[in-house]
C-alpha atoms as a PDB file:
ATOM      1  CA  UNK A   1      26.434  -1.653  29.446  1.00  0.00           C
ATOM      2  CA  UNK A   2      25.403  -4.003  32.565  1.00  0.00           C
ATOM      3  CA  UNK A   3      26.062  -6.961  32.982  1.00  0.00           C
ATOM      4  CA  UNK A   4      22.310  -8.261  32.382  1.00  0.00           C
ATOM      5  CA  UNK A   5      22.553  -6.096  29.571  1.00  0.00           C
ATOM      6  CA  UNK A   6      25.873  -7.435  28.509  1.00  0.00           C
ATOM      7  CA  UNK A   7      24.315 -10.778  28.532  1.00  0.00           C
ATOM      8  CA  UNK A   8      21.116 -10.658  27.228  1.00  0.00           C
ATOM      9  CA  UNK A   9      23.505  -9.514  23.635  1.00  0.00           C
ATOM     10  CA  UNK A  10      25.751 -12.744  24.179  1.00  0.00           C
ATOM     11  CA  UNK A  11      29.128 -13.537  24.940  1.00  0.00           C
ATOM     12  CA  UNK A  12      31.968 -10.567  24.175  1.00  0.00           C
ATOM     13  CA  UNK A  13      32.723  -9.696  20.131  1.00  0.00           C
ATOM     14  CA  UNK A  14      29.598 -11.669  19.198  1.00  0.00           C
ATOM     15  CA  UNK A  15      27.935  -8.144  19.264  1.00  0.00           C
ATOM     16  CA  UNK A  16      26.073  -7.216  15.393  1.00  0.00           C
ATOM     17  CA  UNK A  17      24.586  -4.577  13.759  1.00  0.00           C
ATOM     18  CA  UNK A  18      21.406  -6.101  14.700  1.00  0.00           C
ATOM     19  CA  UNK A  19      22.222  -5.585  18.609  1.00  0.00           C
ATOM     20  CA  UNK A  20      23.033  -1.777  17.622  1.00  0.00           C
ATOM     21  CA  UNK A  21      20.009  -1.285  15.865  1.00  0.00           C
ATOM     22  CA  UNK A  22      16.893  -3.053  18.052  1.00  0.00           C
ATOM     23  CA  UNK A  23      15.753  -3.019  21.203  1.00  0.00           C
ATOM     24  CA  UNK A  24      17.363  -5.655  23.709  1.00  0.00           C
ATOM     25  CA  UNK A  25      13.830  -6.973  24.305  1.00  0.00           C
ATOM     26  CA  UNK A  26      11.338  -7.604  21.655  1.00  0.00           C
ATOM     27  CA  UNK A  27       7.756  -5.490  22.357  1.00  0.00           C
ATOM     28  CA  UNK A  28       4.885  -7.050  20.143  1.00  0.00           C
ATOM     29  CA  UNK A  29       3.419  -4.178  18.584  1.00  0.00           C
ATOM     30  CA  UNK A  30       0.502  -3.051  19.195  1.00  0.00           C
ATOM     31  CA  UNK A  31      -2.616  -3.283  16.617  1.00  0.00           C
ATOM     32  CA  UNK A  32      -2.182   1.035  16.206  1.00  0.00           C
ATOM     33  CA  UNK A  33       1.579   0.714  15.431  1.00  0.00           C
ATOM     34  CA  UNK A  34       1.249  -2.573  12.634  1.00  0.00           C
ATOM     35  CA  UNK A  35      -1.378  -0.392  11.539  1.00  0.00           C
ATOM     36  CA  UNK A  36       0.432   3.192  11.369  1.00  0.00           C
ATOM     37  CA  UNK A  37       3.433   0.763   9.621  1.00  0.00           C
ATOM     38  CA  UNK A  38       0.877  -0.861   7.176  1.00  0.00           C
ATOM     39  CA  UNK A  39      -0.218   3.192   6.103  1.00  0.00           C
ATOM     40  CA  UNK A  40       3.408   4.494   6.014  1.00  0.00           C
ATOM     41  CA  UNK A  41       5.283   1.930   4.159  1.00  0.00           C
ATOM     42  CA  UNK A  42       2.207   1.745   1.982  1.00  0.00           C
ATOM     43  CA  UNK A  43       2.611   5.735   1.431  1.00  0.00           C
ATOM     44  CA  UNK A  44       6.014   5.309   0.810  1.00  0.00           C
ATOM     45  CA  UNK A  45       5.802   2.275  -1.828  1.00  0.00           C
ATOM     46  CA  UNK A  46       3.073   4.908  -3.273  1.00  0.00           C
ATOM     47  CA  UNK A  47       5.289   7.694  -3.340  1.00  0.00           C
ATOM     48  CA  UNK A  48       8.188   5.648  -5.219  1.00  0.00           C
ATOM     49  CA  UNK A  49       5.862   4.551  -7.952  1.00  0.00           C
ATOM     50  CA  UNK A  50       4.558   7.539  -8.447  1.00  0.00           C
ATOM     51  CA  UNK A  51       7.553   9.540  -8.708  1.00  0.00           C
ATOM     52  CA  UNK A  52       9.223   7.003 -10.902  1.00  0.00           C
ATOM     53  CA  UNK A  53       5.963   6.859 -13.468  1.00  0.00           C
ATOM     54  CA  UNK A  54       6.092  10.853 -13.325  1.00  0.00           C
ATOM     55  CA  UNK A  55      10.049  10.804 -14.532  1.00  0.00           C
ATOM     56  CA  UNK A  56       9.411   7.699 -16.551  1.00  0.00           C
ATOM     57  CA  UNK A  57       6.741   7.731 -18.165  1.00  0.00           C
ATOM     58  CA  UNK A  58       4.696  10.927 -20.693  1.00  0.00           C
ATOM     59  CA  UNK A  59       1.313   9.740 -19.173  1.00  0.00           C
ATOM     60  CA  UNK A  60       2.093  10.275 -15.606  1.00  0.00           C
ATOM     61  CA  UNK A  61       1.929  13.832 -14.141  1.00  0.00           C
ATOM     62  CA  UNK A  62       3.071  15.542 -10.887  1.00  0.00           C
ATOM     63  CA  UNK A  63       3.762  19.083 -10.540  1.00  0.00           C
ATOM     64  CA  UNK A  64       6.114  19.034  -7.476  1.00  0.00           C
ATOM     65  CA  UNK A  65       7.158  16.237  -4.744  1.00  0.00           C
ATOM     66  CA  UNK A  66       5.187  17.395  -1.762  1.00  0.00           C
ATOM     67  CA  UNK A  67       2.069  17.510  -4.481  1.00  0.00           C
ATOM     68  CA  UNK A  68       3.659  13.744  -4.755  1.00  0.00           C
ATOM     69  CA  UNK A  69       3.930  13.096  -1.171  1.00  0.00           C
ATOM     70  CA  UNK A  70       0.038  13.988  -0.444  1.00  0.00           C
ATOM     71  CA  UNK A  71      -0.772  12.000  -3.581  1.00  0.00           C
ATOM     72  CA  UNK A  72       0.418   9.250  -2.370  1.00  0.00           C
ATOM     73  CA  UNK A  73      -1.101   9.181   1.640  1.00  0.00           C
ATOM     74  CA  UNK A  74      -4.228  10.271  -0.273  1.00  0.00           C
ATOM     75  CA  UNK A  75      -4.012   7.118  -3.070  1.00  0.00           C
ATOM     76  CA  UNK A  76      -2.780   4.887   0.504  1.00  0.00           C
ATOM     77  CA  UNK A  77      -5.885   5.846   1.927  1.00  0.00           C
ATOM     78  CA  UNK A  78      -8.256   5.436  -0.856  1.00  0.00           C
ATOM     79  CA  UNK A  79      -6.570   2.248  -1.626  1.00  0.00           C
ATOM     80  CA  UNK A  80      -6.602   0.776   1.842  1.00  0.00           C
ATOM     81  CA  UNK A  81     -10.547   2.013   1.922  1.00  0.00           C
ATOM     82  CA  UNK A  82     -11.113  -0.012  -1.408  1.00  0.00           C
ATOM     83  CA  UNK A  83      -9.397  -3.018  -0.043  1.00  0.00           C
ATOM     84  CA  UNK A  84     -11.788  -2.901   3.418  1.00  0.00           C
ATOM     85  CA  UNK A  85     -15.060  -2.397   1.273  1.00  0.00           C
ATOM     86  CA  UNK A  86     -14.035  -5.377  -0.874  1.00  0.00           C
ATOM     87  CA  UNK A  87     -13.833  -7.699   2.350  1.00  0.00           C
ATOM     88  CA  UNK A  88     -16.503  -6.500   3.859  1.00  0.00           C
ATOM     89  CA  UNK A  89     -18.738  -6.842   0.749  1.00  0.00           C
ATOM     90  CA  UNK A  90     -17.467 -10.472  -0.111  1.00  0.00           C
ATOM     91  CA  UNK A  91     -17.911 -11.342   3.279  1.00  0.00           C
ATOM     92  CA  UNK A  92     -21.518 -11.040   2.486  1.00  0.00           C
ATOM     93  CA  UNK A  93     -21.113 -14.118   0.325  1.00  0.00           C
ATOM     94  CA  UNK A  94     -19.458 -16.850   2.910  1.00  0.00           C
ATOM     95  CA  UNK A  95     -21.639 -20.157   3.150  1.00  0.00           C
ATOM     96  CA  UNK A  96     -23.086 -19.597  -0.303  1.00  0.00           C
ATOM     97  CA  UNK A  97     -22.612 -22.171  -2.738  1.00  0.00           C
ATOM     98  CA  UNK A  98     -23.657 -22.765  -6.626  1.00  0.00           C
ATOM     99  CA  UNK A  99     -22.871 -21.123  -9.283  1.00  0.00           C
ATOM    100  CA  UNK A 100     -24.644 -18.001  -9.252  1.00  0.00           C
ATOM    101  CA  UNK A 101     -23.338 -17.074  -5.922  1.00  0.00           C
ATOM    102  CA  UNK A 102     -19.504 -17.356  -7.542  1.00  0.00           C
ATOM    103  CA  UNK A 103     -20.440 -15.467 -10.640  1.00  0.00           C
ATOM    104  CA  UNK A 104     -22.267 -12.817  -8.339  1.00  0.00           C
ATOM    105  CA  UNK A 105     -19.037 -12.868  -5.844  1.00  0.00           C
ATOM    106  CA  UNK A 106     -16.774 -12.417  -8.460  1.00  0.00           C
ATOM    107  CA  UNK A 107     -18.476  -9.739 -10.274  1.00  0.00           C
ATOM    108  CA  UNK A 108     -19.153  -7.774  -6.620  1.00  0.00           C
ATOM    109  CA  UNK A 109     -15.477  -7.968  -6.253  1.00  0.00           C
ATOM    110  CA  UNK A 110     -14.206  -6.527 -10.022  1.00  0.00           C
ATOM    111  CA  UNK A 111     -17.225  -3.680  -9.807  1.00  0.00           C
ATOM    112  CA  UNK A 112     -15.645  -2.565  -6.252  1.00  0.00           C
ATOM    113  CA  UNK A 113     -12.593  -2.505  -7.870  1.00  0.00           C
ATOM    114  CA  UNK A 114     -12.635  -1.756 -11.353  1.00  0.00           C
ATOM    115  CA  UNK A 115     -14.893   0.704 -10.190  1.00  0.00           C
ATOM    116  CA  UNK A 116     -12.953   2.426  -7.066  1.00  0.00           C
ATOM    117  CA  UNK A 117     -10.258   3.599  -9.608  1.00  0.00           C
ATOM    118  CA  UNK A 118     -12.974   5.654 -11.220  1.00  0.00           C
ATOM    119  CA  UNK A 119     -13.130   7.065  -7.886  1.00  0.00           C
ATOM    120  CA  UNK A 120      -9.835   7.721  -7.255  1.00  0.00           C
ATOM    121  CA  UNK A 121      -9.320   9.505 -10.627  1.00  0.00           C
ATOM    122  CA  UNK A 122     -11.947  11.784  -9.329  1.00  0.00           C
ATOM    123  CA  UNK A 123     -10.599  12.198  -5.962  1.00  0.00           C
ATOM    124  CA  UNK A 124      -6.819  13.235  -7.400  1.00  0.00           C
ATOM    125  CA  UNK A 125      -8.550  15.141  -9.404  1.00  0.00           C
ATOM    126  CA  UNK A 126     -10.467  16.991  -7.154  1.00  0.00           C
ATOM    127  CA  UNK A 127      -8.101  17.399  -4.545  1.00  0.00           C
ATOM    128  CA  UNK A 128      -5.500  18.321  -6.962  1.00  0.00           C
ATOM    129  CA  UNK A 129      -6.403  19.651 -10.382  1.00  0.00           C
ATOM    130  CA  UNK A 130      -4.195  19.582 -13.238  1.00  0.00           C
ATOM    131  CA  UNK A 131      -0.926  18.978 -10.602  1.00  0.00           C
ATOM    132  CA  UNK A 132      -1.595  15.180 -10.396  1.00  0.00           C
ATOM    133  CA  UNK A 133      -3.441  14.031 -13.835  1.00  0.00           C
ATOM    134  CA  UNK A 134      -2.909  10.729 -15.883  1.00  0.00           C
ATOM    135  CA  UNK A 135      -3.130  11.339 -19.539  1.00  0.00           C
ATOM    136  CA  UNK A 136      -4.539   8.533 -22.248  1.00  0.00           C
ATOM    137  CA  UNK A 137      -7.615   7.163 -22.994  1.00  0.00           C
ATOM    138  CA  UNK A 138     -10.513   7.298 -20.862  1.00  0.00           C
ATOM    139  CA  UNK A 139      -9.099  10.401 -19.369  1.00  0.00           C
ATOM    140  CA  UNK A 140      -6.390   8.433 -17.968  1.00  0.00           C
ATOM    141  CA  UNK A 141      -8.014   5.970 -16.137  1.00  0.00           C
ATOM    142  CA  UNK A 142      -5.703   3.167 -17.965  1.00  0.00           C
ATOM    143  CA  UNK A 143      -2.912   4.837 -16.571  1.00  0.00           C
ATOM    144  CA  UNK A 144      -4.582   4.953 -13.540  1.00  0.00           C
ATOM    145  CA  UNK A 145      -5.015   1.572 -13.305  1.00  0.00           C
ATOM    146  CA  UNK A 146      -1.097   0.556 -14.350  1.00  0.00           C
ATOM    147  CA  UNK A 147       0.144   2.973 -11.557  1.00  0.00           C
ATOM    148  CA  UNK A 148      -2.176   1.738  -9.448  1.00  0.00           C
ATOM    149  CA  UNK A 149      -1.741  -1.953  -9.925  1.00  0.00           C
ATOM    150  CA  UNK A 150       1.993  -1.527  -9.745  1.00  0.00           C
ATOM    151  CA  UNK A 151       1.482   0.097  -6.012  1.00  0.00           C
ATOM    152  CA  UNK A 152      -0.413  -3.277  -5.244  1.00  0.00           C
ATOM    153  CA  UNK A 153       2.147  -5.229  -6.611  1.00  0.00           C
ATOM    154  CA  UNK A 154       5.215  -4.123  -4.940  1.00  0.00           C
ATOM    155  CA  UNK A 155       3.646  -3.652  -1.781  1.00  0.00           C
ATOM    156  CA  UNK A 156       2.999  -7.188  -1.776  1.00  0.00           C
ATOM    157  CA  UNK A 157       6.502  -8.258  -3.036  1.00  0.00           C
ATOM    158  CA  UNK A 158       7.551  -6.442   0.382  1.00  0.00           C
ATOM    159  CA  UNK A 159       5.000  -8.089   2.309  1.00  0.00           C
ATOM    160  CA  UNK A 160       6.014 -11.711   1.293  1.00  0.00           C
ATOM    161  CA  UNK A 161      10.210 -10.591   2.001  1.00  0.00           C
ATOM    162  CA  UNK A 162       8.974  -9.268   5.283  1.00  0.00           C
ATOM    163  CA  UNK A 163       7.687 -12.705   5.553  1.00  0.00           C
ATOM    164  CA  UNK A 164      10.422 -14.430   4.734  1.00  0.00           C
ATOM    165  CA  UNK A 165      12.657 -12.472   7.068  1.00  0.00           C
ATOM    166  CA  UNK A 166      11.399 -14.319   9.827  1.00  0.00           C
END
């Protein structure tokens, strides 16, 4: 180690696991990489729910672990798409007041998505036939919407302890 290197990590037998595992100097990433991080930990949270409603749960079925592995990018990506057409349709409704513009905001929002797990269904179900399927009423869609919601809901209990880690 040199000796700017050496003291850019602090005085001798302060070193930690942190100085082992990180750069020396911090590099703001780039829009591309916080995105590419966003998709993959995203996948990943995806990919632990939906292995752990598979082994847990009678309603929840995938064949194999890759067939879980492109399940989940694919669910990621439909998922991240449903999230950008809710902005950008509620975005429609900034600077209108009353009322009817709430009730019409509101309902906008549940019909994109209430209605984008309907699409999803038919997406895994497309791209995967009986390997991925969600059993129960409506064909599943309930099931659907519990996996689904779960997904949301860890991904932003990591968000806010990324958060908090600063």
């Amino acid at each position: 180690m040199s000796d700017g290197a050496a003291a850019a990590h602090g005085p001798v037998g302060s070193h930690s696991i942190v100085d082992d595992l990180l750069p020396s100097e911090a590099v703001t990433p780039t829009n591309r990489q916080r995105l590419f991080v966003l998709f993959f930990v995203g996948a990943l949270v995806d990919l632990v729910v939906l292995g752990l409603f598979n082994d847990f749960s009678d309603k929840v079925h995938v064949d194999s672990f890759t067939t879980a592995v492109v399940a989940a990018v694919v669910l990621q990506i439909l998922l991240k798409v449903t999230i950008v057409a809710e902005h950008r349709v509620l975005a429609q409704f900034k600077g209108k007041a009353g009322a009817a513009w709430k009730a019409a905001k509101f309902f906008c929002a549940w019909l994109i998505l209430f209605g984008s797990k309907f699409v999803i269904l038919e997406a895994l179900t497309f791209i995967f036939g009986e390997k991925v399927h969600f059993d129960g009423i409506w064909h599943g869609i309930v099931w659907l919407i519990i996996v689904v919601v779960t997904m949301v809901i860890v991904e932003e209990l990591l968000v806010r302890l990324y958060r908090k880690l600063a």
